[in-house]
PDB file of N, CA and C in Angstrom:
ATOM      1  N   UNK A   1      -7.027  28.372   5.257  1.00  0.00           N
ATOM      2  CA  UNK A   1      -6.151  27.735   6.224  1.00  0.00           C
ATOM      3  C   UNK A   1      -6.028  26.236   5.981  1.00  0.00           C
ATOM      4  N   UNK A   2      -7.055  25.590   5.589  1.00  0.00           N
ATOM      5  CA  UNK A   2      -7.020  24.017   5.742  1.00  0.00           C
ATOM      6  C   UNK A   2      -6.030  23.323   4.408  1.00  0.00           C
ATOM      7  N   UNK A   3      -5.945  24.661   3.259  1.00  0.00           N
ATOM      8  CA  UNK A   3      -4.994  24.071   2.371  1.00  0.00           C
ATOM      9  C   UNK A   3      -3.457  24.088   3.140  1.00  0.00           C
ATOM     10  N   UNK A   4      -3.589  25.174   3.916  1.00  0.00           N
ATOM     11  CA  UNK A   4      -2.214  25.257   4.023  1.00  0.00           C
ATOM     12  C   UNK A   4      -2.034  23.643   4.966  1.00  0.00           C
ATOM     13  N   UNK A   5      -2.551  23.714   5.830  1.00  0.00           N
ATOM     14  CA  UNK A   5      -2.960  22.506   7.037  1.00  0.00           C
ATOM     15  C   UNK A   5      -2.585  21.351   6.151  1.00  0.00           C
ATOM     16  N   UNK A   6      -3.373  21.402   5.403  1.00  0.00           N
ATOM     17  CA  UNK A   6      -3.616  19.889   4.428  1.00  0.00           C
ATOM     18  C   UNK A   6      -1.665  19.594   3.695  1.00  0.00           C
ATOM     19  N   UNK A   7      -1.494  20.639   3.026  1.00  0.00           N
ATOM     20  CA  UNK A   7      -0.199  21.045   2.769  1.00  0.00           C
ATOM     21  C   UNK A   7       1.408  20.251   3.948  1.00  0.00           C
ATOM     22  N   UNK A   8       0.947  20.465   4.838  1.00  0.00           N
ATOM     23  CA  UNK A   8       1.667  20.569   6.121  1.00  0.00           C
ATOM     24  C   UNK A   8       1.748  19.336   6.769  1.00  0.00           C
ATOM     25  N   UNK A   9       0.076  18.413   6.550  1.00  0.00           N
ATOM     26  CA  UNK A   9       0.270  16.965   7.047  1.00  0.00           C
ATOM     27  C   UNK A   9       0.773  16.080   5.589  1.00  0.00           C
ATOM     28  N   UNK A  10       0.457  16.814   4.463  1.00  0.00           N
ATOM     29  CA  UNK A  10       1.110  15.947   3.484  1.00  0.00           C
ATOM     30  C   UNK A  10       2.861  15.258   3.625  1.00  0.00           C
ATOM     31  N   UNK A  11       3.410  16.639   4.100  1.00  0.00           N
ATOM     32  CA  UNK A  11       4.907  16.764   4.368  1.00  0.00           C
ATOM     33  C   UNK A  11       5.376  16.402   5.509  1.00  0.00           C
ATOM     34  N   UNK A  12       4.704  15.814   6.498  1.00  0.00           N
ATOM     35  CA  UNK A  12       4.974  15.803   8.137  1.00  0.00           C
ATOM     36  C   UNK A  12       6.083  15.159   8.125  1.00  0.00           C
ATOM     37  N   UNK A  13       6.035  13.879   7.494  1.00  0.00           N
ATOM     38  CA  UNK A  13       7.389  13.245   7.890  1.00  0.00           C
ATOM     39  C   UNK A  13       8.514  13.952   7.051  1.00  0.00           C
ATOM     40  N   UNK A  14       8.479  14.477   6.177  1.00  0.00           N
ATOM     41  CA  UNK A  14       9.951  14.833   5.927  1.00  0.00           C
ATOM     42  C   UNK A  14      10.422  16.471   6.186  1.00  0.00           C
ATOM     43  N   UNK A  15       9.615  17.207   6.592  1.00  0.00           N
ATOM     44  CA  UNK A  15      10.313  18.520   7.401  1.00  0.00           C
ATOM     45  C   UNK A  15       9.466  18.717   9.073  1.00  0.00           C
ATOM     46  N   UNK A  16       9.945  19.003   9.649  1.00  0.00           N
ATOM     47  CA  UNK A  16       9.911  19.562  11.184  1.00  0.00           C
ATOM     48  C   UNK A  16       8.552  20.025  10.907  1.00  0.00           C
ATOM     49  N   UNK A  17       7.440  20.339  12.253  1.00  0.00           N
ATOM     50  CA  UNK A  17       6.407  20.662  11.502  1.00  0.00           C
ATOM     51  C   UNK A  17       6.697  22.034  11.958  1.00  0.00           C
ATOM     52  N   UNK A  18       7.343  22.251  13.181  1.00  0.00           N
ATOM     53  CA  UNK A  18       7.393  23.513  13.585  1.00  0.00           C
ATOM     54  C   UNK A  18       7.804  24.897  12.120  1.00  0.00           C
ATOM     55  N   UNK A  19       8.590  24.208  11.744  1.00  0.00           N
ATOM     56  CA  UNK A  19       9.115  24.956  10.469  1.00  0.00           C
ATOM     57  C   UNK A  19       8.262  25.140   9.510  1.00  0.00           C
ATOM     58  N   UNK A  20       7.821  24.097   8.807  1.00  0.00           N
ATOM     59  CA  UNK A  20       6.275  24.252   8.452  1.00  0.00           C
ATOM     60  C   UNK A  20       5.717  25.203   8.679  1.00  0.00           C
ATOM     61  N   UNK A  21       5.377  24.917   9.762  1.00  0.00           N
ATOM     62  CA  UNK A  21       3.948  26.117   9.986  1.00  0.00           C
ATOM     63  C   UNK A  21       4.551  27.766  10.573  1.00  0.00           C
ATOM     64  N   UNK A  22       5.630  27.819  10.168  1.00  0.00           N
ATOM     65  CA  UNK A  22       6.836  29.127  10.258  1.00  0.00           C
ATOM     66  C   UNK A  22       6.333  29.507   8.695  1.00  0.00           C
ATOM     67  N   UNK A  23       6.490  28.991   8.069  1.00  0.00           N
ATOM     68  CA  UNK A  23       6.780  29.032   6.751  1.00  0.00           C
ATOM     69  C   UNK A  23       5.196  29.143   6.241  1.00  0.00           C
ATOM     70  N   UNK A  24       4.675  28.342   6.525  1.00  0.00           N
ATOM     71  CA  UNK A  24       2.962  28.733   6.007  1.00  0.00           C
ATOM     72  C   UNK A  24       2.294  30.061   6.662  1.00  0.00           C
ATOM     73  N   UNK A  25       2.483  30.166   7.856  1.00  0.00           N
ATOM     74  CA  UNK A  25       2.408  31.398   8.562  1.00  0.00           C
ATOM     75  C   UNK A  25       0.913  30.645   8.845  1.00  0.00           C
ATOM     76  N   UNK A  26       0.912  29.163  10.091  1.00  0.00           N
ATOM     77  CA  UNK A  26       0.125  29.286  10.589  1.00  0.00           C
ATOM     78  C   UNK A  26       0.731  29.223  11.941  1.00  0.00           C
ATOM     79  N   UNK A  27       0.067  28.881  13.026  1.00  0.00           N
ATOM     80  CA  UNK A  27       0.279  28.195  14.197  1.00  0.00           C
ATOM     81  C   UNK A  27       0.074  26.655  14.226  1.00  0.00           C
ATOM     82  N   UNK A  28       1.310  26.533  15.520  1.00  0.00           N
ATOM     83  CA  UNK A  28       1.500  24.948  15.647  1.00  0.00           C
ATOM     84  C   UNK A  28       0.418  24.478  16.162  1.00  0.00           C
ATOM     85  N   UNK A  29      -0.329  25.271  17.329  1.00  0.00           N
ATOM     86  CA  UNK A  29      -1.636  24.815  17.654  1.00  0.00           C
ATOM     87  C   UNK A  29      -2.810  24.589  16.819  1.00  0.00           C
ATOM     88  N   UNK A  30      -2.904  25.408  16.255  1.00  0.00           N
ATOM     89  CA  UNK A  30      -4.050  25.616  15.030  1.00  0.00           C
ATOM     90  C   UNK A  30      -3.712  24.621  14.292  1.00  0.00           C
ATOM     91  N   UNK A  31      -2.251  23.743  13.666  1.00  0.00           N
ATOM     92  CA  UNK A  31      -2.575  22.513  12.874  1.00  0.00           C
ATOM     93  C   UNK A  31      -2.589  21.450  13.512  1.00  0.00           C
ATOM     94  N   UNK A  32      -1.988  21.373  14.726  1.00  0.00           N
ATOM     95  CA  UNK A  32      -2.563  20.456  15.381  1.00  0.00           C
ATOM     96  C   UNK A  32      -3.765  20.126  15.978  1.00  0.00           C
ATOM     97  N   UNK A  33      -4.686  21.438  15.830  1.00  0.00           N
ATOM     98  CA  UNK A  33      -5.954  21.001  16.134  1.00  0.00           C
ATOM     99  C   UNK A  33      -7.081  20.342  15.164  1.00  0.00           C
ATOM    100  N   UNK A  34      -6.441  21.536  13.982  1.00  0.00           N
ATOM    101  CA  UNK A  34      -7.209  20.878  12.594  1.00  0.00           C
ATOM    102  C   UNK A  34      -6.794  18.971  12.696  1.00  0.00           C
ATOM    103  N   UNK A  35      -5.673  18.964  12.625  1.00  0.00           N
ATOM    104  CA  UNK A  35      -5.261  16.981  12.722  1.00  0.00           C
ATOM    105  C   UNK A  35      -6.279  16.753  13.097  1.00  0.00           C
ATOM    106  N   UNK A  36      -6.207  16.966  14.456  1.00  0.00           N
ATOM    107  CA  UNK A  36      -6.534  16.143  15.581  1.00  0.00           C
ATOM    108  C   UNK A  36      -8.421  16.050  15.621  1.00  0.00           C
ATOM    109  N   UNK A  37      -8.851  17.092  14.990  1.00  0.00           N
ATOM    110  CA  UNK A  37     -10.326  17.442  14.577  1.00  0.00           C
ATOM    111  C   UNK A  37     -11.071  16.364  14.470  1.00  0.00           C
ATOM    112  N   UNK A  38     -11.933  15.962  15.149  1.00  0.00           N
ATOM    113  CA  UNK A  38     -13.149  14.503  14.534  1.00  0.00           C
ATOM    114  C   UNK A  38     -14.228  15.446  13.918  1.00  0.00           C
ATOM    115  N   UNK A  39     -15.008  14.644  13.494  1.00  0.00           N
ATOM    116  CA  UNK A  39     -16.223  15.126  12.171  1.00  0.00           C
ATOM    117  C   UNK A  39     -16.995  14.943  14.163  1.00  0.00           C
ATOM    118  N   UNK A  40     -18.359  15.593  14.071  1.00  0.00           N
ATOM    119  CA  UNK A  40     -19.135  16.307  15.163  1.00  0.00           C
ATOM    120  C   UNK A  40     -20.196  15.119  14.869  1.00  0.00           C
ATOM    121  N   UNK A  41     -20.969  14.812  15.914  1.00  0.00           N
ATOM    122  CA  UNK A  41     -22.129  13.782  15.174  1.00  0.00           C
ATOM    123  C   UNK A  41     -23.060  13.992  14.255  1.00  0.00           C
ATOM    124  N   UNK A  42     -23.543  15.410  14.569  1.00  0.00           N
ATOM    125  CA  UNK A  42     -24.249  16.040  13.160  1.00  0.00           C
ATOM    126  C   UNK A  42     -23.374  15.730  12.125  1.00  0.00           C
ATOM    127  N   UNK A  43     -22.149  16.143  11.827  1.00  0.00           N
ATOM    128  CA  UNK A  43     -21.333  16.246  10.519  1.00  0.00           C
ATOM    129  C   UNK A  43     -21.538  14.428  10.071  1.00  0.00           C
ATOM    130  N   UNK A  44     -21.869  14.005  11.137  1.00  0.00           N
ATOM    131  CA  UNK A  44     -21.690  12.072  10.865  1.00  0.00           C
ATOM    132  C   UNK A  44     -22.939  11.295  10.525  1.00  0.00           C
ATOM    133  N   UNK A  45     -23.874  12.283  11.403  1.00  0.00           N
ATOM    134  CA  UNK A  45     -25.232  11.837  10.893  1.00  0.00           C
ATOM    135  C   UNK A  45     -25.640  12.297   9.422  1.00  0.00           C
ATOM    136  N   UNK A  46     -25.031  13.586   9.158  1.00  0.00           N
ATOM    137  CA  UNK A  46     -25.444  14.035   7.578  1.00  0.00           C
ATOM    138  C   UNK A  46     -24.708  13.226   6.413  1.00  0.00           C
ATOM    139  N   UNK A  47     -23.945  12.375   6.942  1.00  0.00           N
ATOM    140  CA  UNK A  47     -23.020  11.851   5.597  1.00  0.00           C
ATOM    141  C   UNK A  47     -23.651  10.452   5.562  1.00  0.00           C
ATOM    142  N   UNK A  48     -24.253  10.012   6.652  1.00  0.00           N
ATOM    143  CA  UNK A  48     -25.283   8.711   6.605  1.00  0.00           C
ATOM    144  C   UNK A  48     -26.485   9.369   6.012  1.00  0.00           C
ATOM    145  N   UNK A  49     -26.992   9.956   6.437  1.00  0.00           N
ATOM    146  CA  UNK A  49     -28.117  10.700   5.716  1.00  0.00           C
ATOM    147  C   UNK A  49     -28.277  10.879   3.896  1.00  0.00           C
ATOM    148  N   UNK A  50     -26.937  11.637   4.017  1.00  0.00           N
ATOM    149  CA  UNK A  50     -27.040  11.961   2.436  1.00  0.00           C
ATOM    150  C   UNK A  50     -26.464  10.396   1.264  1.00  0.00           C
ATOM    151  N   UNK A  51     -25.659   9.360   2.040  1.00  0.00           N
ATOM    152  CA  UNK A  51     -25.653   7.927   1.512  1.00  0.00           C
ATOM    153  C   UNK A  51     -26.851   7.292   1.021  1.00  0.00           C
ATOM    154  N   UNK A  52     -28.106   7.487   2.484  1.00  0.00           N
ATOM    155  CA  UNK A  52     -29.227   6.847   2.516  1.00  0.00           C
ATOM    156  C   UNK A  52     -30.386   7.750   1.079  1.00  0.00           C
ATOM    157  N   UNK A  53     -30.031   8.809   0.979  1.00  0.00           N
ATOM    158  CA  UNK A  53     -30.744   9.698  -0.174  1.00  0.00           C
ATOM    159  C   UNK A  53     -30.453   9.647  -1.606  1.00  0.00           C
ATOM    160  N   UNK A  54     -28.554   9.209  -1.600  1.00  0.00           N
ATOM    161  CA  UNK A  54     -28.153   8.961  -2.920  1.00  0.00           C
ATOM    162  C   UNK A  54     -29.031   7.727  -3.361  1.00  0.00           C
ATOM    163  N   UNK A  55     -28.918   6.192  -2.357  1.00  0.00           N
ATOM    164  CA  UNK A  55     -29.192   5.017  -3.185  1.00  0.00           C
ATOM    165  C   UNK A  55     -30.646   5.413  -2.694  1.00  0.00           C
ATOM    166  N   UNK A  56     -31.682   6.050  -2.056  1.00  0.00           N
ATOM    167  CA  UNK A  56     -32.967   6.434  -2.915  1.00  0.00           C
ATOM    168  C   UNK A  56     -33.407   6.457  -3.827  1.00  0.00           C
ATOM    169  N   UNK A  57     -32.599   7.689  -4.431  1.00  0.00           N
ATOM    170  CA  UNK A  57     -32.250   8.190  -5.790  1.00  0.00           C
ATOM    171  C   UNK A  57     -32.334   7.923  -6.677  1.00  0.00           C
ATOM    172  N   UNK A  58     -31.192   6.838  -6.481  1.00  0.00           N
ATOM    173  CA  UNK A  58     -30.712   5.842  -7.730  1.00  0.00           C
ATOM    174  C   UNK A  58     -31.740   4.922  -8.220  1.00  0.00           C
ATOM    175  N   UNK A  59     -32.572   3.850  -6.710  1.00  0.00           N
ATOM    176  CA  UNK A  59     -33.242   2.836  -6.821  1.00  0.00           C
ATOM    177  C   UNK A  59     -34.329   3.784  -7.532  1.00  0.00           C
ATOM    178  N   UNK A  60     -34.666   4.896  -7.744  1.00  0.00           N
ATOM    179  CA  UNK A  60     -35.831   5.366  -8.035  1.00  0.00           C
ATOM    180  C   UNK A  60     -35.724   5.671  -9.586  1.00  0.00           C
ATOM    181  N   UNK A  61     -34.420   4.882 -10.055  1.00  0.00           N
ATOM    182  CA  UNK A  61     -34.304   5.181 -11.481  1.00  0.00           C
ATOM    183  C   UNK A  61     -33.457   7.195 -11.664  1.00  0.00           C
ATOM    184  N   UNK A  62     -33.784   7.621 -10.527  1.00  0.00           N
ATOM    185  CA  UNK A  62     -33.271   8.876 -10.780  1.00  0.00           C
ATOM    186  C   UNK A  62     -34.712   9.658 -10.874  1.00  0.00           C
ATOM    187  N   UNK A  63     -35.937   9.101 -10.591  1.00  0.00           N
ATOM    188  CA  UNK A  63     -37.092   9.926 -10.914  1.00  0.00           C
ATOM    189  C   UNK A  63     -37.521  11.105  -9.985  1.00  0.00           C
ATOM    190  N   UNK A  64     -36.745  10.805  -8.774  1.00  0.00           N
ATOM    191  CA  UNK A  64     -37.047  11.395  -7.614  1.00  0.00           C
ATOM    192  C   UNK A  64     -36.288  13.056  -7.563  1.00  0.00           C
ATOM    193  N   UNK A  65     -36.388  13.549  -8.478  1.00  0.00           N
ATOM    194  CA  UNK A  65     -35.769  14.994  -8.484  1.00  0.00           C
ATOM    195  C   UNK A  65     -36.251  16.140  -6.949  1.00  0.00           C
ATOM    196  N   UNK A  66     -34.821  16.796  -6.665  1.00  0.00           N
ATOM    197  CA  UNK A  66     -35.626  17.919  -5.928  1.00  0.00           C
ATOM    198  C   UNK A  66     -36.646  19.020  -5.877  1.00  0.00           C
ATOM    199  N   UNK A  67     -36.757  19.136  -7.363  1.00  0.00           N
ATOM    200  CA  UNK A  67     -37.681  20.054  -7.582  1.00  0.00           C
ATOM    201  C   UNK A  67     -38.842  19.305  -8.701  1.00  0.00           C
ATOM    202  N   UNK A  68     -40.004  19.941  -8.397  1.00  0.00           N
ATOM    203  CA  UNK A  68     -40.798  20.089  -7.363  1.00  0.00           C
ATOM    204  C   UNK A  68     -41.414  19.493  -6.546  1.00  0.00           C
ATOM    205  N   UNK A  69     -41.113  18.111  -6.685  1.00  0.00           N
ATOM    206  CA  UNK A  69     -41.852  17.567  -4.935  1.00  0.00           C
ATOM    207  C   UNK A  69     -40.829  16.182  -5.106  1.00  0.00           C
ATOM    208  N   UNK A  70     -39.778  15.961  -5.704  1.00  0.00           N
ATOM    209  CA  UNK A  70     -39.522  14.855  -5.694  1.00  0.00           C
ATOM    210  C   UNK A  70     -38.473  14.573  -3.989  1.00  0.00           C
ATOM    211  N   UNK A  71     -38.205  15.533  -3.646  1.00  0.00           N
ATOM    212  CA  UNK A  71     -37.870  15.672  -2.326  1.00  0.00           C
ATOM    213  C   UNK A  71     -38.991  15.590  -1.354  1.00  0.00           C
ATOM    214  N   UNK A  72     -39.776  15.218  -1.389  1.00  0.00           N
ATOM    215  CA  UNK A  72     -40.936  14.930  -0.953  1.00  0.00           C
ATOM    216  C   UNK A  72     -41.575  13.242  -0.899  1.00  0.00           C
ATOM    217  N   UNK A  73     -41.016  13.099  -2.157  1.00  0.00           N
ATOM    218  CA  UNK A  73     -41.173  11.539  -2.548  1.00  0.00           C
ATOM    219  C   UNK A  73     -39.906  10.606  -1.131  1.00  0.00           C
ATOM    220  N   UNK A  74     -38.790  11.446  -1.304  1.00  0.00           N
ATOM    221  CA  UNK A  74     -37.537  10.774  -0.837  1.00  0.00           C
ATOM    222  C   UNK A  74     -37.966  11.087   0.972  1.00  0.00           C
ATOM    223  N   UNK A  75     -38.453  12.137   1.270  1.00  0.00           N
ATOM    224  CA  UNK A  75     -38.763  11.959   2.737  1.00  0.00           C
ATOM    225  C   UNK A  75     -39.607  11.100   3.369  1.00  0.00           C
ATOM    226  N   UNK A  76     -41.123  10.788   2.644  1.00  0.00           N
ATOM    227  CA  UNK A  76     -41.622   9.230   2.577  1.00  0.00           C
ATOM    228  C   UNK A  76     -41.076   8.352   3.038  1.00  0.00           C
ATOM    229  N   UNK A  77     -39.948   7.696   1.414  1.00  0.00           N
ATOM    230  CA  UNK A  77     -39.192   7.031   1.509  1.00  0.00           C
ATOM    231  C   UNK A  77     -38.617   6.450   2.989  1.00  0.00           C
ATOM    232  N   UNK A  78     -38.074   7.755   3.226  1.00  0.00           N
ATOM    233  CA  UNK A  78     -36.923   7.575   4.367  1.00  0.00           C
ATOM    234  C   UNK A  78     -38.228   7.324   6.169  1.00  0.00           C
ATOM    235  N   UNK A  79     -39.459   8.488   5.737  1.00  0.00           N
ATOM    236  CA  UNK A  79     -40.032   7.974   6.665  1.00  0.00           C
ATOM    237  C   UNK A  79     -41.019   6.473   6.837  1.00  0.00           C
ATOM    238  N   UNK A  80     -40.740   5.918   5.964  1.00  0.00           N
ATOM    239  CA  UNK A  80     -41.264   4.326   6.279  1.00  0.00           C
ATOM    240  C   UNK A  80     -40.259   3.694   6.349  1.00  0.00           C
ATOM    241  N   UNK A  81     -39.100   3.775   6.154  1.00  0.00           N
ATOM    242  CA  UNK A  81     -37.901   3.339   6.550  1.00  0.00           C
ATOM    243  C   UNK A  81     -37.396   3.382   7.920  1.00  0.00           C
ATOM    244  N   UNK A  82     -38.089   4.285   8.437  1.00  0.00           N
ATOM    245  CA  UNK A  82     -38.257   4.294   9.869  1.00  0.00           C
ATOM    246  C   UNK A  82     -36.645   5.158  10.016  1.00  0.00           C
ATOM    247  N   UNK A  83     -36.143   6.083   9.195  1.00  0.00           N
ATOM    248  CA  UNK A  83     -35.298   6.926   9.803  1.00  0.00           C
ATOM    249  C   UNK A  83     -36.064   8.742   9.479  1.00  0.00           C
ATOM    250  N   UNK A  84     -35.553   9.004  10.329  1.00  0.00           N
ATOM    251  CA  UNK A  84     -36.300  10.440  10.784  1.00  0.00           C
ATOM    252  C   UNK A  84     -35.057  11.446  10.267  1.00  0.00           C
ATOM    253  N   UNK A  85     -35.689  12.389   9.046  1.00  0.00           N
ATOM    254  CA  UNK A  85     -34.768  13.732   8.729  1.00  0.00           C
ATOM    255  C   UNK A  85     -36.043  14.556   8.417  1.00  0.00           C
ATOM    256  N   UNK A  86     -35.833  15.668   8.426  1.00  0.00           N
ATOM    257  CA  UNK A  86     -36.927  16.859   7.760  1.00  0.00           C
ATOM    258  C   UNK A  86     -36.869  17.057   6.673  1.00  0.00           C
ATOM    259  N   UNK A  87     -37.818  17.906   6.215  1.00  0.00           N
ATOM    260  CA  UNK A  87     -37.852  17.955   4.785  1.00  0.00           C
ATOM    261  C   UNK A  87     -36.921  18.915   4.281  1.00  0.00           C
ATOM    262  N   UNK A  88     -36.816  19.864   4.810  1.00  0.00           N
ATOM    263  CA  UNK A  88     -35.885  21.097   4.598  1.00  0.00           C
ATOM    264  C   UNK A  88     -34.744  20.127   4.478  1.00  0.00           C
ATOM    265  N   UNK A  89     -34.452  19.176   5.524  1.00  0.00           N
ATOM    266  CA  UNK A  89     -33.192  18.783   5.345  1.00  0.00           C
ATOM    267  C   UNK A  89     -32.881  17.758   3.926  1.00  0.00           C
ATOM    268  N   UNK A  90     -34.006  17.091   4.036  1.00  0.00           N
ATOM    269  CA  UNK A  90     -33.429  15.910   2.631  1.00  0.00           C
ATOM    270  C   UNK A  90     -33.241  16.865   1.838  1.00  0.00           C
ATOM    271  N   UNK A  91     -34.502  18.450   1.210  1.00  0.00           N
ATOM    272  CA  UNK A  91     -34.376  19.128   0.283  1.00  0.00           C
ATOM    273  C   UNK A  91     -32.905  19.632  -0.131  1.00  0.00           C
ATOM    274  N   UNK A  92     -32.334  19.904   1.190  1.00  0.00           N
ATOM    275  CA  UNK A  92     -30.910  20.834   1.343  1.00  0.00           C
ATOM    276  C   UNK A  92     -29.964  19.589   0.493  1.00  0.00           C
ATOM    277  N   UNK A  93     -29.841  18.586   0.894  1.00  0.00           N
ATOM    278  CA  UNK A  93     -28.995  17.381   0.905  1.00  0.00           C
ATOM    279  C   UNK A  93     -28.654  17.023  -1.076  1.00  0.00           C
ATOM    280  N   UNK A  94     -30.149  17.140  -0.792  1.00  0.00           N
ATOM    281  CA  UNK A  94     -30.839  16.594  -2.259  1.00  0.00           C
ATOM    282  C   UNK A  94     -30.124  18.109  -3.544  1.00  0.00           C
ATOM    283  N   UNK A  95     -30.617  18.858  -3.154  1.00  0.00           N
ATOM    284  CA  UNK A  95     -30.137  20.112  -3.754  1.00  0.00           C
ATOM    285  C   UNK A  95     -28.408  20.231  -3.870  1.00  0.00           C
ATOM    286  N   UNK A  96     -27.738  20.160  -2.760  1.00  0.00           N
ATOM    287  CA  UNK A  96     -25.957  19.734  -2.214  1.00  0.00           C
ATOM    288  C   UNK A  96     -25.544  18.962  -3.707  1.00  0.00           C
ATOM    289  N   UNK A  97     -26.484  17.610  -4.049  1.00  0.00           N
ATOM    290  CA  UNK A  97     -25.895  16.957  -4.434  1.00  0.00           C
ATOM    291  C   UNK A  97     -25.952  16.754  -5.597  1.00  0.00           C
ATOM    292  N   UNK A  98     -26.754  17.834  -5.718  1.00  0.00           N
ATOM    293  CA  UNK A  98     -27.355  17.756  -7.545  1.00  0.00           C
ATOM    294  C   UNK A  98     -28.515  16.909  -8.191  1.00  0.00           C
ATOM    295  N   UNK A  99     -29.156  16.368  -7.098  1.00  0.00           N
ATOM    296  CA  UNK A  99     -29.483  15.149  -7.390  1.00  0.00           C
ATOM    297  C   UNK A  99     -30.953  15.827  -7.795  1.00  0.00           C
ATOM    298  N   UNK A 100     -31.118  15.547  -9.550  1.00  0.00           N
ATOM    299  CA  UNK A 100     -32.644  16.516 -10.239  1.00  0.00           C
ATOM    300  C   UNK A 100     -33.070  14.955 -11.103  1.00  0.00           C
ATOM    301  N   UNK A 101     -33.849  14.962 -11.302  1.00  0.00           N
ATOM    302  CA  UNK A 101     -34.778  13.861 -12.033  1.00  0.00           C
ATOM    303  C   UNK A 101     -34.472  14.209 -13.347  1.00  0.00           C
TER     304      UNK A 101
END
């Protein structure tokens, strides 16, 4: 759905949207909700999160791999930094992003 969506706000100004979304075979509600959609605070806290894990990462030369404990190294990190994530979570983040030593 969100290609079609995505599709649909690309074109807004130059066809009707109603027609649009005739033609994509969605609903007018349904793309106007996708628009209108904000990211959730979780979705906002994880993209600060996973920023704060990349330049970890990096400053660590790249040594800090997820497997096997270098996700471990990066939760440290983050907990003397005085921000609070779990380990499961940096692991997940860390894993997301490819990020291996």
């Amino acid at each position: 759905m969100s290609v079609r969506y995505r599709c649909i706000h690309r074109e807004e100004g130059n066809y009707p949207v109603r027609s649009m979304c005739r033609w994509a075979k969605v609903s007018k509600s349904g793309y106007y909700a996708w628009r209108n959609w904000s990211k959730s605070s979780i979705a906002e806290r994880r993209e600060d999160l996973t920023a704060i894990i990349v330049k970890f990462f990096d400053e660590s030369e790249q040594t800090y791999g997820y497997r096997p404990y270098g996700y471990r190294r990066i939760h440290a990190e983050l907990t003397r930094s005085g921000i609070k994530a779990s380990r499961d979570m940096v692991r997940k983040i860390m894993a997301a992003e490819g990020l291996v030593a």
